[in-house]
N, C-alpha and C. Protein backbone atom coordinates (compact mmCIF):
# COMPACT_ATOMS: atom_id res chain seq x y z
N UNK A 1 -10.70 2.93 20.60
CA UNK A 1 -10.38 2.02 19.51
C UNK A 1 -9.33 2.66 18.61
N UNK A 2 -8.48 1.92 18.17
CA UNK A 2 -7.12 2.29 17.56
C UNK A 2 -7.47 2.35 16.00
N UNK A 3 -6.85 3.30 14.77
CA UNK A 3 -7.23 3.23 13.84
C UNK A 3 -6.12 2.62 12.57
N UNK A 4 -6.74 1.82 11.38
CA UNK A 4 -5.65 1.29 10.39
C UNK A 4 -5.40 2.70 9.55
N UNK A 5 -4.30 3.27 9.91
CA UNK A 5 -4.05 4.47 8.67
C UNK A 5 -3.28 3.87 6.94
N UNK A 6 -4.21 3.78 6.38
CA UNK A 6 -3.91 3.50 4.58
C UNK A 6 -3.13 4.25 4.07
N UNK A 7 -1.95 3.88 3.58
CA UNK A 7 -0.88 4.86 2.46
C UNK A 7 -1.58 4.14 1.04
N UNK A 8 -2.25 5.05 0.60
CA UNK A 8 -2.59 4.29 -0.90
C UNK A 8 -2.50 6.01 -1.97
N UNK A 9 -1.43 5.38 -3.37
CA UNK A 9 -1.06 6.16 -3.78
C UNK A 9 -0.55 5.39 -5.58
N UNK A 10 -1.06 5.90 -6.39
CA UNK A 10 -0.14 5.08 -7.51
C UNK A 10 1.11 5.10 -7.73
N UNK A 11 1.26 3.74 -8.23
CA UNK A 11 2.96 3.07 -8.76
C UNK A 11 4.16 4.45 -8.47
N UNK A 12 5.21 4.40 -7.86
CA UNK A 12 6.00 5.66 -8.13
C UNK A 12 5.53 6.60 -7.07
N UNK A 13 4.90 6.71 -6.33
CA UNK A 13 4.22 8.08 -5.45
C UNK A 13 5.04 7.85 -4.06
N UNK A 14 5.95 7.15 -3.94
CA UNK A 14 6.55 7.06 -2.79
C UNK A 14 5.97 6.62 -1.51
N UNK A 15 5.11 5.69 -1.90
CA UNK A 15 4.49 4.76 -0.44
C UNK A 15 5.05 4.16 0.23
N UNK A 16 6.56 3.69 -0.32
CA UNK A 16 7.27 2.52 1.31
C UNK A 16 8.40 3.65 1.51
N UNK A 17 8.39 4.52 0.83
CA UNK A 17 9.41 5.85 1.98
C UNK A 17 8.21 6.79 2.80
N UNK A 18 7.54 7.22 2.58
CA UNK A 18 6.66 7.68 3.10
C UNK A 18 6.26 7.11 4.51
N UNK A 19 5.67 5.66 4.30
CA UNK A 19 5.48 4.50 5.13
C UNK A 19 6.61 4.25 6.15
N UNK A 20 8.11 4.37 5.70
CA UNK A 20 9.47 4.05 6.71
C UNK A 20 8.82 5.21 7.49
N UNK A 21 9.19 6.32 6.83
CA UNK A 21 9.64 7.71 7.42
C UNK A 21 7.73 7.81 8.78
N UNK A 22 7.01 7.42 8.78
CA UNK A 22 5.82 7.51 9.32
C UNK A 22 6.39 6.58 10.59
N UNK A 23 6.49 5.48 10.18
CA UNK A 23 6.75 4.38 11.30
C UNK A 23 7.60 5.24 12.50
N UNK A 24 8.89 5.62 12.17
CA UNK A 24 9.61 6.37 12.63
C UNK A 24 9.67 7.42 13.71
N UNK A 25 7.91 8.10 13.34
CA UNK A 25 7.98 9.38 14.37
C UNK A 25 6.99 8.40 15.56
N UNK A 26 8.08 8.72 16.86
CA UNK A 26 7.64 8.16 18.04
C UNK A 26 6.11 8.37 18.57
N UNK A 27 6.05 10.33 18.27
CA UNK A 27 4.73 10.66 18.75
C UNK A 27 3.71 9.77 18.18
N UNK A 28 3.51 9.67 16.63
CA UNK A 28 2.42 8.53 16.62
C UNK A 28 2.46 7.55 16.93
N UNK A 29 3.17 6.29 17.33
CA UNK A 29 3.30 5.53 17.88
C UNK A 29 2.54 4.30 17.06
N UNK A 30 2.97 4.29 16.30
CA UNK A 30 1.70 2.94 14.98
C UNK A 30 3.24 1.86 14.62
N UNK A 31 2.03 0.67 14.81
CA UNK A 31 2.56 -0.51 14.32
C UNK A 31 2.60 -0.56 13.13
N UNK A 32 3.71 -1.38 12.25
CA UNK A 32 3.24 -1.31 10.65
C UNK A 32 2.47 -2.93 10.40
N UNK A 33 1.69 -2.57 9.34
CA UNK A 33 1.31 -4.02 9.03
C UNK A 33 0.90 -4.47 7.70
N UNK A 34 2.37 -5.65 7.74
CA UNK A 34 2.64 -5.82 5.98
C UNK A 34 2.20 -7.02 5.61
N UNK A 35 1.53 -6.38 4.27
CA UNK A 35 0.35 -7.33 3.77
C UNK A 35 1.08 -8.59 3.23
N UNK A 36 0.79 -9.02 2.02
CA UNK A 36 1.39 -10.42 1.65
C UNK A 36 1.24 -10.55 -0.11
N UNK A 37 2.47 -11.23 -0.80
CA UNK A 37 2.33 -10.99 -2.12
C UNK A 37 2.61 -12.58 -2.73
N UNK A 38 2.09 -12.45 -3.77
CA UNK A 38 3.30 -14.05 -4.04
C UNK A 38 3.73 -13.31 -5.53
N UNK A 39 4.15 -12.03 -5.98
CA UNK A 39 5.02 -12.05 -7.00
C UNK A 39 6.43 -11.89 -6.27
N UNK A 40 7.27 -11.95 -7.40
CA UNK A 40 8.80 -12.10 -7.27
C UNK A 40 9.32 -11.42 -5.90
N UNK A 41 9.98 -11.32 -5.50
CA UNK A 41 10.49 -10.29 -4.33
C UNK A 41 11.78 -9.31 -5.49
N UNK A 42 11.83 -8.26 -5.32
CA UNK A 42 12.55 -7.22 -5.83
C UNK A 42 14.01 -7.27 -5.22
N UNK A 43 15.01 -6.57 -6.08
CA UNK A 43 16.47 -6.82 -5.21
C UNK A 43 16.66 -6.15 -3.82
N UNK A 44 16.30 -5.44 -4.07
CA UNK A 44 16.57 -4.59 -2.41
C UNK A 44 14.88 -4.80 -1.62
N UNK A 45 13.99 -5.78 -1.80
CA UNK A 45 13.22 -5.97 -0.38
C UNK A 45 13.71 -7.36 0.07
N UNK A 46 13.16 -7.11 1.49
CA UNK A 46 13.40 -7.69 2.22
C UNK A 46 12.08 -8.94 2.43
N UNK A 47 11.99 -10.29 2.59
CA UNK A 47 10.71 -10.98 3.54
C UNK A 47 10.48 -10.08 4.62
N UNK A 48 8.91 -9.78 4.64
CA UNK A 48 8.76 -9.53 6.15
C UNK A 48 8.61 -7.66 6.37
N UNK A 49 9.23 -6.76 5.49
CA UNK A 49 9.62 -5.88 5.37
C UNK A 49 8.57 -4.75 4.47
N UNK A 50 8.64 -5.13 2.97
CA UNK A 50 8.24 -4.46 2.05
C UNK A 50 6.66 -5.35 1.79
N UNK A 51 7.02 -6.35 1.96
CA UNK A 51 5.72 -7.50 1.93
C UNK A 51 6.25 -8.86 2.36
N UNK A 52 5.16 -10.06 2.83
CA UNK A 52 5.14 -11.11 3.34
C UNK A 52 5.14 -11.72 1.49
N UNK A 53 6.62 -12.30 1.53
CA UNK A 53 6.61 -12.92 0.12
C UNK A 53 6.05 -14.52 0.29
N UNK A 54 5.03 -14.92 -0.68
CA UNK A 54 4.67 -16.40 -0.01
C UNK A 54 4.31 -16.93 -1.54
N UNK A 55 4.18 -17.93 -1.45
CA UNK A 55 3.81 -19.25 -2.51
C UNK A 55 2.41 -19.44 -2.49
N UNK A 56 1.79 -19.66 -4.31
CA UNK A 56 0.42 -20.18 -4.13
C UNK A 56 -0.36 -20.84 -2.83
N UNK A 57 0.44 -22.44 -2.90
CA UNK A 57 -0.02 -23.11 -2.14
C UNK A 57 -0.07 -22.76 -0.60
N UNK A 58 0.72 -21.26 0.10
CA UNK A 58 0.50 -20.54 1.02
C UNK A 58 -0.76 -19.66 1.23
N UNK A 59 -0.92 -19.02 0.14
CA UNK A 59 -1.62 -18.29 -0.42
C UNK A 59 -3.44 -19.05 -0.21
N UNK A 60 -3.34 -19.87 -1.10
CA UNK A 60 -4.65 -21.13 -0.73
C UNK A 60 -4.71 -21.89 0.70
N UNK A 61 -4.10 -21.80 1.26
CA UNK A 61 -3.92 -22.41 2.87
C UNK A 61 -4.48 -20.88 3.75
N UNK A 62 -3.91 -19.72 3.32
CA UNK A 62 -4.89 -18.77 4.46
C UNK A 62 -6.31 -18.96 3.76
N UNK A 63 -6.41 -18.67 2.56
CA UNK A 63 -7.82 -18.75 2.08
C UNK A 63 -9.00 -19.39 2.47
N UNK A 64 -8.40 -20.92 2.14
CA UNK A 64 -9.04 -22.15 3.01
C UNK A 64 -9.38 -21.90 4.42
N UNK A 65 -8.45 -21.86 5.35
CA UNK A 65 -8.60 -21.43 6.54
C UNK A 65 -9.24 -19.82 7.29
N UNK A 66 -10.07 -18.83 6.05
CA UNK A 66 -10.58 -18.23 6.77
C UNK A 66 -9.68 -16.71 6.81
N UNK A 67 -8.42 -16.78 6.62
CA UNK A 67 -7.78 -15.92 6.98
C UNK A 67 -7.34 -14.40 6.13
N UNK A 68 -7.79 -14.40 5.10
CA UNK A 68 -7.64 -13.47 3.86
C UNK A 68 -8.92 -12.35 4.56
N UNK A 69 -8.36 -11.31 4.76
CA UNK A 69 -8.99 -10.13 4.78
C UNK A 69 -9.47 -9.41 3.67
N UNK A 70 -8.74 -9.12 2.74
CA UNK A 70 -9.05 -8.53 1.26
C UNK A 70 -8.16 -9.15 0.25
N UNK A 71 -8.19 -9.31 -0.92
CA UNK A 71 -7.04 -10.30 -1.73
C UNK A 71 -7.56 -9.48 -3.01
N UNK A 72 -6.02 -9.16 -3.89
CA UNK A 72 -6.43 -8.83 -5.15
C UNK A 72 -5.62 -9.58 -6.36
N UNK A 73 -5.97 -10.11 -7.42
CA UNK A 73 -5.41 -10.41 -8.54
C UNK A 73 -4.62 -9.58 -9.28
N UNK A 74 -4.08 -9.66 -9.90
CA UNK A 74 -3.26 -8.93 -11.32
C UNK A 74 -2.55 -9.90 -12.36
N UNK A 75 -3.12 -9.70 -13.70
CA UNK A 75 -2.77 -10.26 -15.02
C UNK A 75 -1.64 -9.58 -15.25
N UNK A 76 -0.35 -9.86 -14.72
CA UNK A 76 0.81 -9.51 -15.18
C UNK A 76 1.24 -10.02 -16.64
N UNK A 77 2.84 -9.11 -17.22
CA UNK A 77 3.21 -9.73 -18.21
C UNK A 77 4.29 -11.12 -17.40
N UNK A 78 4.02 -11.70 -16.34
CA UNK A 78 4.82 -12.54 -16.03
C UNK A 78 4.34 -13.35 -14.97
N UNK A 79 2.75 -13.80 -15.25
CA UNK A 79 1.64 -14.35 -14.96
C UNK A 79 0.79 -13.46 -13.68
N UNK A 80 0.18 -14.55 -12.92
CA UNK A 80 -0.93 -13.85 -12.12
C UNK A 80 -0.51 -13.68 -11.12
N UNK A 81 -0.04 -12.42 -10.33
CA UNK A 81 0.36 -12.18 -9.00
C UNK A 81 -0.78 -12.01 -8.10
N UNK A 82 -0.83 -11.81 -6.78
CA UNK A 82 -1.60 -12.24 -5.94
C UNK A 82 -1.19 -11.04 -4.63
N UNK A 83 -1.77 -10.34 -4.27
CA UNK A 83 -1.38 -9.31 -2.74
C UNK A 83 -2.93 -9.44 -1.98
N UNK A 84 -2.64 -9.28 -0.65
CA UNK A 84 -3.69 -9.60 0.48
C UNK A 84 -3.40 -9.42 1.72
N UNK A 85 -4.17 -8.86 2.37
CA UNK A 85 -4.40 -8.44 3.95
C UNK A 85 -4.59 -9.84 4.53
N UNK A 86 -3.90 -10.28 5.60
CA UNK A 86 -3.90 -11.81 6.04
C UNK A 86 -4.12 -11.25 7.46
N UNK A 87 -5.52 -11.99 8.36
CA UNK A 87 -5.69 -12.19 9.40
C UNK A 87 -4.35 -12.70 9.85
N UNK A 88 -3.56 -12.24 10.42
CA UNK A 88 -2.40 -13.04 11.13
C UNK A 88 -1.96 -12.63 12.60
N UNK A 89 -3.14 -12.07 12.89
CA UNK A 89 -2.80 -11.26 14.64
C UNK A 89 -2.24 -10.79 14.69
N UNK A 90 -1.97 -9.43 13.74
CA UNK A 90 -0.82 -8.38 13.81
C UNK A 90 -1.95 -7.14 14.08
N UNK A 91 -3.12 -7.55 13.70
CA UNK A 91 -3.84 -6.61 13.55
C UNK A 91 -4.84 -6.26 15.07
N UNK A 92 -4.69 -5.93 15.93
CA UNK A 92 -5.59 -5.43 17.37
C UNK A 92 -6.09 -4.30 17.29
N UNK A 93 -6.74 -3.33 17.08
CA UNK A 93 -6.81 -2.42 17.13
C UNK A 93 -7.42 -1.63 18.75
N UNK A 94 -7.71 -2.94 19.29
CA UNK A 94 -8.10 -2.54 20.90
C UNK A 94 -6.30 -2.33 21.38
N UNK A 95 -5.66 -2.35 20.74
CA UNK A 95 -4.48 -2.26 21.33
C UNK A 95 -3.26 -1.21 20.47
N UNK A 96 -4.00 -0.28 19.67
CA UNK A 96 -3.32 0.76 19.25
C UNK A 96 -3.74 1.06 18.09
N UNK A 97 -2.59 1.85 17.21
CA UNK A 97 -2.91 1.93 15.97
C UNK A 97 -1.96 1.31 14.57
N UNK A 98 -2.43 1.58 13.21
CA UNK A 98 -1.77 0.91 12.34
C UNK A 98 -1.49 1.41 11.41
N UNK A 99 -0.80 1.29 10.48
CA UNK A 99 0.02 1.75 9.10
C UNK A 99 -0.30 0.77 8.30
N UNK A 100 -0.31 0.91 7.18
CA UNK A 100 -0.29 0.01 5.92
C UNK A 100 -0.70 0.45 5.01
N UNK A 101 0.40 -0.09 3.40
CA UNK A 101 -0.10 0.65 2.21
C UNK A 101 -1.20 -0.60 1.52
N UNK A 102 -1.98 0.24 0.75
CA UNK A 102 -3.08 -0.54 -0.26
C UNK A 102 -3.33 0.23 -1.05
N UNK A 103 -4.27 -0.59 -2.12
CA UNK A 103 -4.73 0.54 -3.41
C UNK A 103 -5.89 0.25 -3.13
N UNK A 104 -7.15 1.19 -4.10
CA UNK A 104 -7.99 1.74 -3.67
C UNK A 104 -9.13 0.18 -3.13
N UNK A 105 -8.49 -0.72 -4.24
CA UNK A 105 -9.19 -1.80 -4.06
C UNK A 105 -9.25 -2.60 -2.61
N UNK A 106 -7.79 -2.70 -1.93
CA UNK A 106 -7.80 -3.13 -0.53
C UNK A 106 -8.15 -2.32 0.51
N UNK A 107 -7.86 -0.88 0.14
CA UNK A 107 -8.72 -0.23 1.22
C UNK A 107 -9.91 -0.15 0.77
N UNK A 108 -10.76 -0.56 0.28
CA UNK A 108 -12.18 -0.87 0.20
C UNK A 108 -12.24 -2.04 0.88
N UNK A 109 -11.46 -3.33 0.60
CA UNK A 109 -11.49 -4.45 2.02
C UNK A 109 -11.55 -4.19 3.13
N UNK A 110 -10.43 -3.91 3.59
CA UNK A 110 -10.64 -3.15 4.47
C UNK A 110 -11.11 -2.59 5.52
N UNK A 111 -11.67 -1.08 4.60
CA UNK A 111 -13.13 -0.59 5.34
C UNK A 111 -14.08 -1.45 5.50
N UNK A 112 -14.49 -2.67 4.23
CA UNK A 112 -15.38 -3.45 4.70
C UNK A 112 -14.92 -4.27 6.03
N UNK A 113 -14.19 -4.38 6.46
CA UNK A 113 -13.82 -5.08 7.68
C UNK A 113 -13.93 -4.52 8.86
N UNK A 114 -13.54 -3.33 8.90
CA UNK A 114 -12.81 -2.31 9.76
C UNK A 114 -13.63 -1.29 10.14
N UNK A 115 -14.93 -0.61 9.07
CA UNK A 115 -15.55 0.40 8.92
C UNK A 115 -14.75 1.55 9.06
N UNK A 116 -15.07 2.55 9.85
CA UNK A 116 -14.54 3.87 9.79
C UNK A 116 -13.18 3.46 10.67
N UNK A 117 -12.46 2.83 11.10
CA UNK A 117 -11.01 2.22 11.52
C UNK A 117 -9.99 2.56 10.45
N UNK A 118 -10.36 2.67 9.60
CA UNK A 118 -9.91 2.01 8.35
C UNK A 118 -9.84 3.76 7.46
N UNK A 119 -8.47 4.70 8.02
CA UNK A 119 -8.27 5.60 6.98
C UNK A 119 -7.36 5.87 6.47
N UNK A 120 -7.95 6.46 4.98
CA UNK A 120 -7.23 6.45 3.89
C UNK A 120 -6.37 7.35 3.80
N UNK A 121 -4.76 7.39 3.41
CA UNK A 121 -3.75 8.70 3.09
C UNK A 121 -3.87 8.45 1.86
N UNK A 122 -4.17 9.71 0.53
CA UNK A 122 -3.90 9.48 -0.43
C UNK A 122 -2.30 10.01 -1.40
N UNK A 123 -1.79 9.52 -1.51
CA UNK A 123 -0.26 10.51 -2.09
C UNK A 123 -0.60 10.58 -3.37
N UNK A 124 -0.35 11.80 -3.26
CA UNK A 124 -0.10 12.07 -4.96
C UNK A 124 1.34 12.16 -5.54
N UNK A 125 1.40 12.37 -6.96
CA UNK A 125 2.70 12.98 -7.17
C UNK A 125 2.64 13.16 -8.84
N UNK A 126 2.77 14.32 -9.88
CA UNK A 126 2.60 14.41 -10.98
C UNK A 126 3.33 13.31 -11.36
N UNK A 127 2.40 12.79 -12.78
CA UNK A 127 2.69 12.04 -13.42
C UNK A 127 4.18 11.86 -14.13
N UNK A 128 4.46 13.17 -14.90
CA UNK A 128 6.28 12.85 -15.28
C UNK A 128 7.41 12.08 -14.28
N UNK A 129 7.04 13.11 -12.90
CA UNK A 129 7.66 12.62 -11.85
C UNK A 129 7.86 11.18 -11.77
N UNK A 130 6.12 10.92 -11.33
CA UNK A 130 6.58 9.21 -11.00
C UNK A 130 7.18 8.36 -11.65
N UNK A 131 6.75 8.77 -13.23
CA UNK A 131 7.53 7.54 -13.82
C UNK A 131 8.93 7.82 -13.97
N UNK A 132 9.44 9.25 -13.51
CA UNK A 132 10.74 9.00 -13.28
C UNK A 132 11.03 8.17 -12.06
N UNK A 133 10.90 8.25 -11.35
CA UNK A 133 10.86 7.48 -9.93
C UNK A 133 10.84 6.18 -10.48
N UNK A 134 9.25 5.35 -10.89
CA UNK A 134 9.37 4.34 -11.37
C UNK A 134 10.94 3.90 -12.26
N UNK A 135 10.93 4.52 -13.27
CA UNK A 135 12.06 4.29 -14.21
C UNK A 135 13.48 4.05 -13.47
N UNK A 136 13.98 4.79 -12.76
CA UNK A 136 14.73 4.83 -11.88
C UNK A 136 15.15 3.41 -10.88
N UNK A 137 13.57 3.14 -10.07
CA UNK A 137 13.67 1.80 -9.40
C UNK A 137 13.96 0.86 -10.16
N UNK A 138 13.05 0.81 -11.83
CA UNK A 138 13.55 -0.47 -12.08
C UNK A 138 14.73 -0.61 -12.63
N UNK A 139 15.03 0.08 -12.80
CA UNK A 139 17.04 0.25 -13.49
C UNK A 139 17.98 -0.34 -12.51
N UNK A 140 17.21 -0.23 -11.34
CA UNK A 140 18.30 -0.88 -10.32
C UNK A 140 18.33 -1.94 -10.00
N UNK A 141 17.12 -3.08 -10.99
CA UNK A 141 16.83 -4.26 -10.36
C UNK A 141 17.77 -4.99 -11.08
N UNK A 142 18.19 -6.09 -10.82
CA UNK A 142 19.19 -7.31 -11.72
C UNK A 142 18.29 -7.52 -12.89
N UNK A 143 17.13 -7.80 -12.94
CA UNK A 143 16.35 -7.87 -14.08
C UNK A 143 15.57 -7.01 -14.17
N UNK A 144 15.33 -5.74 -15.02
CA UNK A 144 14.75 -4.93 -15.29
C UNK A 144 13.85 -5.15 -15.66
N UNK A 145 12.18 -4.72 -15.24
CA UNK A 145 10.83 -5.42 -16.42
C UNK A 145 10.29 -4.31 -16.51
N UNK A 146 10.60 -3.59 -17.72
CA UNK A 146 10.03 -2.62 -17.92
C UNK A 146 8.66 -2.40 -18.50
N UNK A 147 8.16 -3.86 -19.15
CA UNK A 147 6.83 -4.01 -19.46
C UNK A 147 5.91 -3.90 -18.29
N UNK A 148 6.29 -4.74 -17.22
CA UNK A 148 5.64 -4.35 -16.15
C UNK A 148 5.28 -2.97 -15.49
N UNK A 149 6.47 -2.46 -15.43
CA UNK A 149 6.53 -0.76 -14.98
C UNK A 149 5.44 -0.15 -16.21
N UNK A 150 5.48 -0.54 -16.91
CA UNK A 150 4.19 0.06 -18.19
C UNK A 150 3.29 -0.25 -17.84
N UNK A 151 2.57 -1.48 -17.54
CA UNK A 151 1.37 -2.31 -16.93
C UNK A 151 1.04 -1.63 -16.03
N UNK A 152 2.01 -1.42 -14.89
CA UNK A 152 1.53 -0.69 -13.67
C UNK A 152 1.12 0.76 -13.99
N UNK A 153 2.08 1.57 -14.51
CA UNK A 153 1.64 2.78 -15.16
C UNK A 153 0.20 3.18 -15.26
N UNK A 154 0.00 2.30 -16.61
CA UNK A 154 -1.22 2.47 -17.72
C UNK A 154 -2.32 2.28 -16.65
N UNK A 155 -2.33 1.02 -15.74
CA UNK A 155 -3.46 0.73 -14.94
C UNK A 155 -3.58 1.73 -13.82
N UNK A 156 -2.51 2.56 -13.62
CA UNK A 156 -2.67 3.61 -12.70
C UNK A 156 -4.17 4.49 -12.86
N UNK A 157 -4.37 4.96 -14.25
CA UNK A 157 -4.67 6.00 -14.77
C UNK A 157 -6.25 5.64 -14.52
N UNK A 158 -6.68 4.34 -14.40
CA UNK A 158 -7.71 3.87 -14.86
C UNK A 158 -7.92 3.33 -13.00
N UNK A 159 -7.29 2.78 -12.23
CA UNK A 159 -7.28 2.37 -11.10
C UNK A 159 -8.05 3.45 -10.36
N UNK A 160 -7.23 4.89 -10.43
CA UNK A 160 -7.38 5.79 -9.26
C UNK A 160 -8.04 7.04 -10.24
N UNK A 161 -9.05 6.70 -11.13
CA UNK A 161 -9.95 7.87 -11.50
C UNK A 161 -10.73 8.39 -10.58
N UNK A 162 -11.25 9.44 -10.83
CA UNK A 162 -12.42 10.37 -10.43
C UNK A 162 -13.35 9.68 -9.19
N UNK A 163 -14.04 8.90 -10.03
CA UNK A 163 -15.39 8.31 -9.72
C UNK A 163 -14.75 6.95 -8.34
N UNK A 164 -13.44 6.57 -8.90
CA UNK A 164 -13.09 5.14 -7.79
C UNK A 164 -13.06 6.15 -6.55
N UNK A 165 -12.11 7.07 -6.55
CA UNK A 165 -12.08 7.98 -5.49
C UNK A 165 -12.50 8.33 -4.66
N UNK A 166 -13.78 8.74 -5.37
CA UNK A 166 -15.04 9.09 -4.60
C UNK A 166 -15.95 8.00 -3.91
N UNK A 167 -15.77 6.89 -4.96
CA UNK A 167 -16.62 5.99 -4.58
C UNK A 167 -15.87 5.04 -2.79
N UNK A 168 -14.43 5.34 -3.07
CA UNK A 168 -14.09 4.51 -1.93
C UNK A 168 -13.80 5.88 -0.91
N UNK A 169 -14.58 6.97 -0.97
CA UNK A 169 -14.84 7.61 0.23
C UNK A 169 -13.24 8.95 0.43
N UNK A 170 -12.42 8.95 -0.43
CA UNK A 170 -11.03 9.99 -0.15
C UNK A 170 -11.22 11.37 -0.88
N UNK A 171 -11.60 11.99 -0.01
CA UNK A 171 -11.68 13.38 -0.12
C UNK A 171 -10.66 14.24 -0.68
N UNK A 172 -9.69 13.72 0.41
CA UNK A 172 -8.19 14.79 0.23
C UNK A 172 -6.99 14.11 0.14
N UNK A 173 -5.82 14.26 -0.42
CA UNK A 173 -4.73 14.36 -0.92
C UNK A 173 -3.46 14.75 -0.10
N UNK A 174 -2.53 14.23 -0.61
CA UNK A 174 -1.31 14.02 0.33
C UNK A 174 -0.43 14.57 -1.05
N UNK A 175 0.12 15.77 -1.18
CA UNK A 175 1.41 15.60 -2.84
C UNK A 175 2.82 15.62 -2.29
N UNK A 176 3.24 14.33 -2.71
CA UNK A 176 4.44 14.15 -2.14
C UNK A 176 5.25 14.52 -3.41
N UNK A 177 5.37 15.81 -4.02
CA UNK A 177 6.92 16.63 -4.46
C UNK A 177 7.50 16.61 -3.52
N UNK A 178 7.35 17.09 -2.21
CA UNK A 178 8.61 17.34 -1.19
C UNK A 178 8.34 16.69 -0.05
N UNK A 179 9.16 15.59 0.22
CA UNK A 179 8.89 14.33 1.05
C UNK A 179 8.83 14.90 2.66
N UNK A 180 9.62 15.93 2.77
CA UNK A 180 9.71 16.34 3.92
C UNK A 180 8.28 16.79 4.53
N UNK A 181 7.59 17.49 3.21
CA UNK A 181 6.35 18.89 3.91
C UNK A 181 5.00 17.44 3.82
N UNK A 182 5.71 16.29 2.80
CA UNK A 182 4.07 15.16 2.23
C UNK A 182 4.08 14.71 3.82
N UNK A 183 5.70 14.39 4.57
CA UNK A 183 5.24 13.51 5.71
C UNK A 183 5.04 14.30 6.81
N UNK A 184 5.51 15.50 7.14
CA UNK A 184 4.60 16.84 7.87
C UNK A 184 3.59 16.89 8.20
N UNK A 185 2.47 16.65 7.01
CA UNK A 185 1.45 17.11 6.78
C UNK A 185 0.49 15.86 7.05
N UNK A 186 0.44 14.38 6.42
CA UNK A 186 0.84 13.12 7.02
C UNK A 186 0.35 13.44 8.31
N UNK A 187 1.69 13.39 9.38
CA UNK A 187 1.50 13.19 10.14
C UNK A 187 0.42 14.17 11.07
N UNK A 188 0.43 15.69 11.05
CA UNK A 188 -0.40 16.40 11.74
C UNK A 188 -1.61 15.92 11.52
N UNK A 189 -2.20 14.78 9.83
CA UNK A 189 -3.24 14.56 10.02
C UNK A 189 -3.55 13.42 10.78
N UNK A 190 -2.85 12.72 10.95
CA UNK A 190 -3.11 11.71 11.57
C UNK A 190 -3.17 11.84 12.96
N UNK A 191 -2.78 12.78 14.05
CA UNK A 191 -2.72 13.28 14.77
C UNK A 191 -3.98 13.37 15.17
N UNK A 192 -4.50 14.26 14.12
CA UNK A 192 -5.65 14.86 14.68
C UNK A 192 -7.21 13.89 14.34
N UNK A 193 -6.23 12.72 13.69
CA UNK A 193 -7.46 11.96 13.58
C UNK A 193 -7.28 10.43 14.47
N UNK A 194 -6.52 10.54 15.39
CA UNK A 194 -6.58 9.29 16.13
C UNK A 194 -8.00 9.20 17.04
């Protein structure tokens, strides 16, 4: 049986470079599989790519039909966004293995779905750092929302405490200061945990 490997890491920790650069190495050989959002799409993602960008009334049509694996809310400053794991037959695991980022909340879906299928990479990265990182991304967007980048921030701190940690089962740590040695290290574990 093939396993879902989780990139879950707060705002800024480098989860969709991490995530490219993973896809990439042949030896593991993992499908990626991208979840689904209905906030804005960002200037440089892509549909299909960074996330499945979709509309409420999309959104309530997998629901209805059964198809929502894990789904989470967020009270943005620019209303209620919406991200979710969508049954959409991307997912076999009798037929290999998988990639995908979540926070602690969807890989708790997840695992409830998946059981031990279902493991977690955690990235770290000191706090100054990220929000340089953060700060950085959003400077490059046509519309900058920097309230948001605060929102995400602040809820970081409180998202990925102590106790959530533990409680959704992640032992150990991934510190991506140096992208090269975070996806190194990455990968030998995953290696050894197929």
């Amino acid at each position: 049986m093939g396993r879902l490997f989780c990139l879950i890491g707060k705002s800024g920790s480098g989860k969709d470079t991490v995530f490219k650069r993973l896809l990439v190495e042949s030896e593991l050989l993992l499908s990626p599989v991208v979840t689904y959002t209905t906030r804005p799409r960002r200037d440089n993602e892509q549909n299909g790519v960074e996330y499945n960008f979709i509309t409420q009334d999309e959104l309530m049509n997998f629901k209805n039909t059964g198809k929502i694996i894990e789904m989470r809310q967020y009270d943005t400053v620019k209303g209620v966004w919406y991200y979710c794991t969508v049954d959409d037959g991307k997912i076999d695991l009798s037929h290999g293995d998988y990639l995908t980022i979540a926070t602690l909340e969807a890989f708790d879906g997840l695992a409830k779905r998946f059981g031990t299928a279902a493991v977690p990479l955690y990235i770290t990265v000191e706090d100054g750092e990220r929000l340089t990182r953060a700060l950085t991304r959003e400077r490059a967007q046509h519309s900058p929302d920097y309230y948001e980048l605060c929102r995400r921030f602040l809820a970081d701190r409180e998202d990925f405490n102590d106790n959530r940690l533990k409680k959704s089962g992640i032992m150990i740590d991934f510190s991506n200061n140096n992208l090269d040695e975070c996806v190194s290290k990455i990968k030998k574990y995953i290696l050894n945990n197929k």
